[in-house]
PDB file of N, CA and C in Angstrom:
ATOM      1  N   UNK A   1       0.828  -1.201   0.000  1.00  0.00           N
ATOM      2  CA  UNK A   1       0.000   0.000   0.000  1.00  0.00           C
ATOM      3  C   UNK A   1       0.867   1.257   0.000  1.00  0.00           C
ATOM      4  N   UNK A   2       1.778   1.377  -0.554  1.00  0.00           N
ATOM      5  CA  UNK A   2       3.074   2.388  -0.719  1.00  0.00           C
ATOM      6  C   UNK A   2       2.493   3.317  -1.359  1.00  0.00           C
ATOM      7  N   UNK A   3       1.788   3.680  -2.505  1.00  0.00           N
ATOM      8  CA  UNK A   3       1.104   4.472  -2.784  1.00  0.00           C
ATOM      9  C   UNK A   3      -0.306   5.025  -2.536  1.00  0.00           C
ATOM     10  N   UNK A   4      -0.230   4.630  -1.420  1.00  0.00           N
ATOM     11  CA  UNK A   4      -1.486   4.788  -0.444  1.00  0.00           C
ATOM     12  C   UNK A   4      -0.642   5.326   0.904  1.00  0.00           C
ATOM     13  N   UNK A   5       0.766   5.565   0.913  1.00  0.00           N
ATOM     14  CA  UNK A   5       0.969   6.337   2.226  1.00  0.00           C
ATOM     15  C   UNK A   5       1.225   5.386   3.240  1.00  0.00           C
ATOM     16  N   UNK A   6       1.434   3.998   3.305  1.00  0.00           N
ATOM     17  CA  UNK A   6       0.855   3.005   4.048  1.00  0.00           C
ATOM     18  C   UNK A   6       2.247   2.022   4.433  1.00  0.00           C
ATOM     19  N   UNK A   7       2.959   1.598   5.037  1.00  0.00           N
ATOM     20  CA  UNK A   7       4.235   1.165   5.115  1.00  0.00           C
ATOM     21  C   UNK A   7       4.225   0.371   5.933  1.00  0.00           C
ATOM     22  N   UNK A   8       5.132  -0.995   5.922  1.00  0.00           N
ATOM     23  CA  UNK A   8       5.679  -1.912   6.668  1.00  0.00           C
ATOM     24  C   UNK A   8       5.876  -0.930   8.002  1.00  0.00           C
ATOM     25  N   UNK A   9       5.343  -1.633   8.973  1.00  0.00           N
ATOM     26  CA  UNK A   9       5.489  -1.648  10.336  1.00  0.00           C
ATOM     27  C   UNK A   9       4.334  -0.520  11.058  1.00  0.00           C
ATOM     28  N   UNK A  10       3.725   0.332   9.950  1.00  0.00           N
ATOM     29  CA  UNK A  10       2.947   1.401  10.186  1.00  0.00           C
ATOM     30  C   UNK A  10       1.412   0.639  11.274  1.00  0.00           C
ATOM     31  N   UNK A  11       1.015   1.473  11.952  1.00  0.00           N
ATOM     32  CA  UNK A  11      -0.304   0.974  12.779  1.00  0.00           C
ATOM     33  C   UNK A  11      -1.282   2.019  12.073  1.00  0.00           C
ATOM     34  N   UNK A  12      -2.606   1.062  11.390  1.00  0.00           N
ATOM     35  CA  UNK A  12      -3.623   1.684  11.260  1.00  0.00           C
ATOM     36  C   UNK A  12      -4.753   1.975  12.239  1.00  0.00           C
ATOM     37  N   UNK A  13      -5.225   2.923  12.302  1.00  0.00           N
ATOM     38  CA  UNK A  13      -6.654   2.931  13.461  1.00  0.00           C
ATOM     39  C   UNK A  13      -7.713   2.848  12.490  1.00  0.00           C
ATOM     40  N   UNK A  14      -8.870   1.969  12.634  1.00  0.00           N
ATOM     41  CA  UNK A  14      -9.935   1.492  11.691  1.00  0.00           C
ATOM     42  C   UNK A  14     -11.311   1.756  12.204  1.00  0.00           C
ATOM     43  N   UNK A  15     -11.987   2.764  12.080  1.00  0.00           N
ATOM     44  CA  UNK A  15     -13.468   2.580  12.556  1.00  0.00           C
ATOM     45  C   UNK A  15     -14.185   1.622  11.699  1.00  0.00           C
ATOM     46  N   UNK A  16     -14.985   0.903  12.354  1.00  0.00           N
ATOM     47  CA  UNK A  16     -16.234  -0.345  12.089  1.00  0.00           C
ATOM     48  C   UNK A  16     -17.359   0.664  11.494  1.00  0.00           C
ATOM     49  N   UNK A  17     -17.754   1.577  11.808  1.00  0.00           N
ATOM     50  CA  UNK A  17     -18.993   2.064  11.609  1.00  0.00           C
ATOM     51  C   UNK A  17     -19.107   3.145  10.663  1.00  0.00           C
ATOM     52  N   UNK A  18     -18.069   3.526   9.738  1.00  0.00           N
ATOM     53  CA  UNK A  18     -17.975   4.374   8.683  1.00  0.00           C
ATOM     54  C   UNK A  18     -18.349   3.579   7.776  1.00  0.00           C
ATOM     55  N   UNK A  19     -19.211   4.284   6.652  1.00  0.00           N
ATOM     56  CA  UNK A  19     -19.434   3.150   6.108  1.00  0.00           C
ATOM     57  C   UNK A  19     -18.636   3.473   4.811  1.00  0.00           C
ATOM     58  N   UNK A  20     -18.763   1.912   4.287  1.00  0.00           N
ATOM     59  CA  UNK A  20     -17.674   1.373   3.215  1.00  0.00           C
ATOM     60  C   UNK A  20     -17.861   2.057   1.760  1.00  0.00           C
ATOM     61  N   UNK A  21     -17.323   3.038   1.445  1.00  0.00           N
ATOM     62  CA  UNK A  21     -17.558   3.615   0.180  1.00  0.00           C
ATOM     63  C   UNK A  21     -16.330   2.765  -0.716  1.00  0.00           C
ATOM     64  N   UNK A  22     -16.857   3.627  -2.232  1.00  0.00           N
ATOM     65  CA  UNK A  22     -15.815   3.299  -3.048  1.00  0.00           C
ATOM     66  C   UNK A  22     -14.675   3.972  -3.078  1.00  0.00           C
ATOM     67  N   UNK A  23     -13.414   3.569  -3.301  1.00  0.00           N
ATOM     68  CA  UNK A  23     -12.414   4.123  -3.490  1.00  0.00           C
ATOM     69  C   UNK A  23     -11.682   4.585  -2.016  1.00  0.00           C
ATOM     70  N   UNK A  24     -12.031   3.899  -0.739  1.00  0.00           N
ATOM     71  CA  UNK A  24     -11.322   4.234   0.551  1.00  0.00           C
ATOM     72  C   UNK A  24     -10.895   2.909   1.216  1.00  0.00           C
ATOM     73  N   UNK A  25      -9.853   3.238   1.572  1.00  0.00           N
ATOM     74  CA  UNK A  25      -8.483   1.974   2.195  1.00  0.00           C
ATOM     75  C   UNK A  25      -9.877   0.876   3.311  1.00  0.00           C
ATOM     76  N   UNK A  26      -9.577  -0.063   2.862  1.00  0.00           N
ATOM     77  CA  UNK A  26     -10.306  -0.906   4.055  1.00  0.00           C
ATOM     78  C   UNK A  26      -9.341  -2.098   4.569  1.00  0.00           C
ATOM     79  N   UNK A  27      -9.793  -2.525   5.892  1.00  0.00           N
ATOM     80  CA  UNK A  27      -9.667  -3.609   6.161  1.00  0.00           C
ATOM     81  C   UNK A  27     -10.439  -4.807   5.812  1.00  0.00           C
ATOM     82  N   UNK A  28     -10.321  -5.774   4.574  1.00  0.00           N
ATOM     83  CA  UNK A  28     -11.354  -6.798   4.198  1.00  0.00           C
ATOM     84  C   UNK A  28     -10.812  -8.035   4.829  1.00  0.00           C
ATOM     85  N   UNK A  29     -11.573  -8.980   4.511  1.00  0.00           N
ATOM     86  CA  UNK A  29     -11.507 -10.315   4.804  1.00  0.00           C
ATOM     87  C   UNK A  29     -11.896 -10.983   3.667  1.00  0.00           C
ATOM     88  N   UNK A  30     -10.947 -11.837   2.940  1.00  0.00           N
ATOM     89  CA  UNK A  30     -11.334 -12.480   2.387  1.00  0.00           C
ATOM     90  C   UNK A  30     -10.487 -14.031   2.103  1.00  0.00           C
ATOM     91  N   UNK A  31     -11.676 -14.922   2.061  1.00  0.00           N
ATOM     92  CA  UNK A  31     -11.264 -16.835   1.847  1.00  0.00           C
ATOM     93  C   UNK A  31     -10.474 -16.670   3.485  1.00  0.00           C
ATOM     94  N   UNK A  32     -10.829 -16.241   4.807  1.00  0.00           N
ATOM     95  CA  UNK A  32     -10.406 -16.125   5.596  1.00  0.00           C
ATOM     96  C   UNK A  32      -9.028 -15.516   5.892  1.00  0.00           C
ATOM     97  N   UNK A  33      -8.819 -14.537   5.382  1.00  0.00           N
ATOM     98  CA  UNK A  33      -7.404 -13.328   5.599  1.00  0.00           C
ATOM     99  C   UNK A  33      -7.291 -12.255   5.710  1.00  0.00           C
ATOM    100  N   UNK A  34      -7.457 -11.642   6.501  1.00  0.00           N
ATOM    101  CA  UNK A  34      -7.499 -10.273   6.469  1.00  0.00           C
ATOM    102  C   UNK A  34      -6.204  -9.721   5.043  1.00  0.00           C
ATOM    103  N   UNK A  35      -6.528  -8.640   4.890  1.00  0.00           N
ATOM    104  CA  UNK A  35      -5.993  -7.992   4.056  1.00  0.00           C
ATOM    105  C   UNK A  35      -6.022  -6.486   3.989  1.00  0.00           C
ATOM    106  N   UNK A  36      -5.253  -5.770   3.686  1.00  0.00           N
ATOM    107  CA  UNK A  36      -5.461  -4.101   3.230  1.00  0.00           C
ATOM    108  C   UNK A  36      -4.848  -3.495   2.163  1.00  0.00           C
ATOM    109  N   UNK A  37      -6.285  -3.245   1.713  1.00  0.00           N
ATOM    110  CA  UNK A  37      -6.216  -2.722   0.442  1.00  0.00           C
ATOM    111  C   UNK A  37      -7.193  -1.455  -0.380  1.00  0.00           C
ATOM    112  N   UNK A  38      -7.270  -0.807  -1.386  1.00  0.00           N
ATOM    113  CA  UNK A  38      -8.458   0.024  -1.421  1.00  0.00           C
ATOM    114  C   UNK A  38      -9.609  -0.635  -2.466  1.00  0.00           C
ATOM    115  N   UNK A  39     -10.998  -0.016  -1.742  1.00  0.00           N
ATOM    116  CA  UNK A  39     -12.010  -0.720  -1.920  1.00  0.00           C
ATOM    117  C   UNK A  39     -12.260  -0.155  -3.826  1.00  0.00           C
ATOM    118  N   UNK A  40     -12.639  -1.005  -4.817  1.00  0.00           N
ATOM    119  CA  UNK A  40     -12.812  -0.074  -5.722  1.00  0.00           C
ATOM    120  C   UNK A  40     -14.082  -1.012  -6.312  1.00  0.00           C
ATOM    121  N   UNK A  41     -15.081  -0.330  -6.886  1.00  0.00           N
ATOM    122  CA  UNK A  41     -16.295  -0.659  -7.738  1.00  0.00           C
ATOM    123  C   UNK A  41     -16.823  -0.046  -8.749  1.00  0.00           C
ATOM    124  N   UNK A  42     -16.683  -1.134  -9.914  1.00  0.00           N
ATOM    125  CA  UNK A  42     -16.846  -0.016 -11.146  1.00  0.00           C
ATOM    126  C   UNK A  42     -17.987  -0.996 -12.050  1.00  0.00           C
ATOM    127  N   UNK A  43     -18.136  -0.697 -13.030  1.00  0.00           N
ATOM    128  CA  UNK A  43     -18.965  -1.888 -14.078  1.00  0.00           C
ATOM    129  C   UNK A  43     -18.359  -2.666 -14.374  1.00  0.00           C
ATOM    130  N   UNK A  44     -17.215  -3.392 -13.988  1.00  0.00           N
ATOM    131  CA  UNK A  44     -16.761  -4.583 -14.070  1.00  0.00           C
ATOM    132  C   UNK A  44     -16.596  -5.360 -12.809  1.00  0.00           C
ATOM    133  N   UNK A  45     -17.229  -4.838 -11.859  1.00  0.00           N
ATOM    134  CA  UNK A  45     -17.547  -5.781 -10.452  1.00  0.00           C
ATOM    135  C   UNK A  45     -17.039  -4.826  -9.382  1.00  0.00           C
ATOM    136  N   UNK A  46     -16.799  -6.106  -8.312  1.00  0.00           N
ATOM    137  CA  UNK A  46     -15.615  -5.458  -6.612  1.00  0.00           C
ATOM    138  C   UNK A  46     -14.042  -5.929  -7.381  1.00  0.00           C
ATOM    139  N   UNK A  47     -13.715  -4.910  -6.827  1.00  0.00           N
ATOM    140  CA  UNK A  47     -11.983  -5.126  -6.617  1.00  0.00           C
ATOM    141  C   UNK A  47     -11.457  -4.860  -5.414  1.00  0.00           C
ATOM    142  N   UNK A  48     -10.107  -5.296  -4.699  1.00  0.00           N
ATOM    143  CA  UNK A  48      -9.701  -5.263  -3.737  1.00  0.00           C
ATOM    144  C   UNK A  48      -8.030  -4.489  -4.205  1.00  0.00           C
ATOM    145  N   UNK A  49      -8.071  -3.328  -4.596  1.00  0.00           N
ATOM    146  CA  UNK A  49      -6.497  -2.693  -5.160  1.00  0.00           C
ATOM    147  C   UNK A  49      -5.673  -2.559  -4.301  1.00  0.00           C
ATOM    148  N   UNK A  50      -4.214  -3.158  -4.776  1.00  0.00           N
ATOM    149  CA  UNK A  50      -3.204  -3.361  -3.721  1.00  0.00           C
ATOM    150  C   UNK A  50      -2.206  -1.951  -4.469  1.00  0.00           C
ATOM    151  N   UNK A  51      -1.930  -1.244  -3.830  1.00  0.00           N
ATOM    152  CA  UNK A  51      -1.680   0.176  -4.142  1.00  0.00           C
ATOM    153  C   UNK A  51       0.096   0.068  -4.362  1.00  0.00           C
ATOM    154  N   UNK A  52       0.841  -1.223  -4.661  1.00  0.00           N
ATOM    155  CA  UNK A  52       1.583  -1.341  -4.752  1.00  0.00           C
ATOM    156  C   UNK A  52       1.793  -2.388  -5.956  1.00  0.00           C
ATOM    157  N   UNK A  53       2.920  -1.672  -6.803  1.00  0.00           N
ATOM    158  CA  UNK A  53       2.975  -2.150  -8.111  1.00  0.00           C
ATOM    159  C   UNK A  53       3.046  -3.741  -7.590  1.00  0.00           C
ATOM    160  N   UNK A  54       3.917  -3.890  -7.031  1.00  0.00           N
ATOM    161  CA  UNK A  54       4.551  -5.748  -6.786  1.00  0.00           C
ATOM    162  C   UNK A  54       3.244  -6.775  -6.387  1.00  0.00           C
ATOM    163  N   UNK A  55       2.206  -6.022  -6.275  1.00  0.00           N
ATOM    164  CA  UNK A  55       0.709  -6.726  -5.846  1.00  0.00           C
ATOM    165  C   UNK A  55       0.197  -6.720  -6.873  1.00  0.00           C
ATOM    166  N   UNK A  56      -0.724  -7.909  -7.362  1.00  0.00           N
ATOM    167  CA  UNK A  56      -2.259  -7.775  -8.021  1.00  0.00           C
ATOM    168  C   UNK A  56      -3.429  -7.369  -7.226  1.00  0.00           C
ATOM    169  N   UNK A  57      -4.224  -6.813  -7.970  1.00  0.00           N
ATOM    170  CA  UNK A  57      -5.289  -6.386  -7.669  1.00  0.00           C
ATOM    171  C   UNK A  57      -6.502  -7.737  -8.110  1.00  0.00           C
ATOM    172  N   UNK A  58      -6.949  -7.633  -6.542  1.00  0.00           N
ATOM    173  CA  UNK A  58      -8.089  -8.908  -6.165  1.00  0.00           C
ATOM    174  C   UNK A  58      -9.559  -8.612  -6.835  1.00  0.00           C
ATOM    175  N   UNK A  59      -9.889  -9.330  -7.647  1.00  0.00           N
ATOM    176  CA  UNK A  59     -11.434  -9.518  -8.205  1.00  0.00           C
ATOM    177  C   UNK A  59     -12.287  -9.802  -7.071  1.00  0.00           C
ATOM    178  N   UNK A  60     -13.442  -9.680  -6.808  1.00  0.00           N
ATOM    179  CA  UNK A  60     -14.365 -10.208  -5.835  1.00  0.00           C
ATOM    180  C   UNK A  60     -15.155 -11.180  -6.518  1.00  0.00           C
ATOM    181  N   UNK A  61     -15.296 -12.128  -6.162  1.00  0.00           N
ATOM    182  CA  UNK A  61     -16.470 -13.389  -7.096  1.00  0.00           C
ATOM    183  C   UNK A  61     -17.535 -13.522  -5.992  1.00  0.00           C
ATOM    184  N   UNK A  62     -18.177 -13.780  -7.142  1.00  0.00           N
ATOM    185  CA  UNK A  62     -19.375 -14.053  -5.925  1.00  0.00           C
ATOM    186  C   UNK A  62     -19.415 -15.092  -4.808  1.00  0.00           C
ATOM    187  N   UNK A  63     -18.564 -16.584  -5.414  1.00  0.00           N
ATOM    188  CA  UNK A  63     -18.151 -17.345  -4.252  1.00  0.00           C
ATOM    189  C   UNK A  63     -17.194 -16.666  -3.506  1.00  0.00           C
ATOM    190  N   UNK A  64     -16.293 -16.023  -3.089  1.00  0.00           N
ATOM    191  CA  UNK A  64     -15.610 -15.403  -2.584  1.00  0.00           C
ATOM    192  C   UNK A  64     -16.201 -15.218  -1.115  1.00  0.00           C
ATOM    193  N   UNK A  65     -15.699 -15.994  -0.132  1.00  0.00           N
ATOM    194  CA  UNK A  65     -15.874 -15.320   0.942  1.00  0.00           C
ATOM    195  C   UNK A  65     -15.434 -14.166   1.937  1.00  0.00           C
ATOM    196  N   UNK A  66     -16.111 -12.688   1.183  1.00  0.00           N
ATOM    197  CA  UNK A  66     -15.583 -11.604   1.727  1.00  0.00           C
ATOM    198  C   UNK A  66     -16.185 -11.060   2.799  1.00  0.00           C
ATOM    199  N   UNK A  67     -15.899  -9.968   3.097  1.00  0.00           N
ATOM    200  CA  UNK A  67     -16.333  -9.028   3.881  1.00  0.00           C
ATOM    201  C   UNK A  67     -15.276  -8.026   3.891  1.00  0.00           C
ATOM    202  N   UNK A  68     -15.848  -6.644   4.209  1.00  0.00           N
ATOM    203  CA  UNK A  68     -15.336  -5.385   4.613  1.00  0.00           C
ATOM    204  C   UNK A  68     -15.292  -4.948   6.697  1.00  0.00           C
ATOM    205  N   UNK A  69     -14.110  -5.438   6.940  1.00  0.00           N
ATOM    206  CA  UNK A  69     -14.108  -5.254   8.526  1.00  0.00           C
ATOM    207  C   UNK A  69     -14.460  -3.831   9.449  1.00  0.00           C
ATOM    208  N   UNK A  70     -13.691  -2.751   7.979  1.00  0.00           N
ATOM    209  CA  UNK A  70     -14.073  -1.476   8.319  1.00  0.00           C
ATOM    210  C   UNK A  70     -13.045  -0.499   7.485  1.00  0.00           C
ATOM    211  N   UNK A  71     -12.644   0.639   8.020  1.00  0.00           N
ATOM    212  CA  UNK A  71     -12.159   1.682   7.107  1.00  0.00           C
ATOM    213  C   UNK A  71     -11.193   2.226   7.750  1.00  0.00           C
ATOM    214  N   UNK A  72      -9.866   2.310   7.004  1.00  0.00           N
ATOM    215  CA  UNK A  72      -8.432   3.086   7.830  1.00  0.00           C
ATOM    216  C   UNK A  72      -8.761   4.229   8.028  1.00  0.00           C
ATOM    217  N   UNK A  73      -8.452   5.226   8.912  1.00  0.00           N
ATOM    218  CA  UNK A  73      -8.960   6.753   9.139  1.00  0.00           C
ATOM    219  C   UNK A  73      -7.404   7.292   9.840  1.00  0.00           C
ATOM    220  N   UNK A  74      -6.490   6.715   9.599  1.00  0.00           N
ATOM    221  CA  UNK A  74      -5.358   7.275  10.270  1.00  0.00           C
ATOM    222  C   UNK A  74      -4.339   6.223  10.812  1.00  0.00           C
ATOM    223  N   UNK A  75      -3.442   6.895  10.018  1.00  0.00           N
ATOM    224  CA  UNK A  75      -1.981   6.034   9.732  1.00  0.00           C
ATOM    225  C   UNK A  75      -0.759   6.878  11.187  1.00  0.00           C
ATOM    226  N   UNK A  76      -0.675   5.495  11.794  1.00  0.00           N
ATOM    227  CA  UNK A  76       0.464   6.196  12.730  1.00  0.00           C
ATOM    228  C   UNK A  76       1.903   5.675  12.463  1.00  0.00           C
ATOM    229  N   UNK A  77       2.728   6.468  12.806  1.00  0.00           N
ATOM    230  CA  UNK A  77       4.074   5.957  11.799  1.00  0.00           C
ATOM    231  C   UNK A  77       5.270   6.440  12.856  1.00  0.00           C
ATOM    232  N   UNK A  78       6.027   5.409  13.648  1.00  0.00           N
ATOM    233  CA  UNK A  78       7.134   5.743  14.230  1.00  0.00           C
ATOM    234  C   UNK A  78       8.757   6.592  13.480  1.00  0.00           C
ATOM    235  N   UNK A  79       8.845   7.579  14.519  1.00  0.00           N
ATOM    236  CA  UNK A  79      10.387   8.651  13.320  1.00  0.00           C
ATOM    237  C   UNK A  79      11.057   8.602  14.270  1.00  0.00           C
TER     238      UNK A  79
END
């Protein structure tokens, strides 16, 4: 998530109760794994975008067992 601001070792704080728009960093779950990535939905389905070139970006299928856990709102970062 490097182009999302987002870095090895960084702590996210996540509210549950914002709700899940398009195009904002979430915490998902999916086939049992958490993951973070940004939420994106267009006319070609859900995607799960990994904001870093060295990642693919995740399709959502309908078998897919997902979920959205909640939404990053603030990146804390030790200097």
């Amino acid at each position: 998530m490097m182009e999302a601001g987002i870095y090895d070792q960084d702590l996210l704080v996540v509210d549950r109760s914002i709700e899940k728009r398009n195009h904002r960093v979430v915490i998902a779950t999916l086939n049992g794994e958490f993951t973070v990535k940004r939420l994106v939905q267009d006319e070609e389905g859900i995607f799960l975008v990994a904001e870093n070139p060295e990642f693919d970006n995740i399709p959502i299928r309908v078998d897919s067992d997902f979920s959205i856990w909640g939404v990053v709102t603030h990146i804390i970062r030790e200097v």
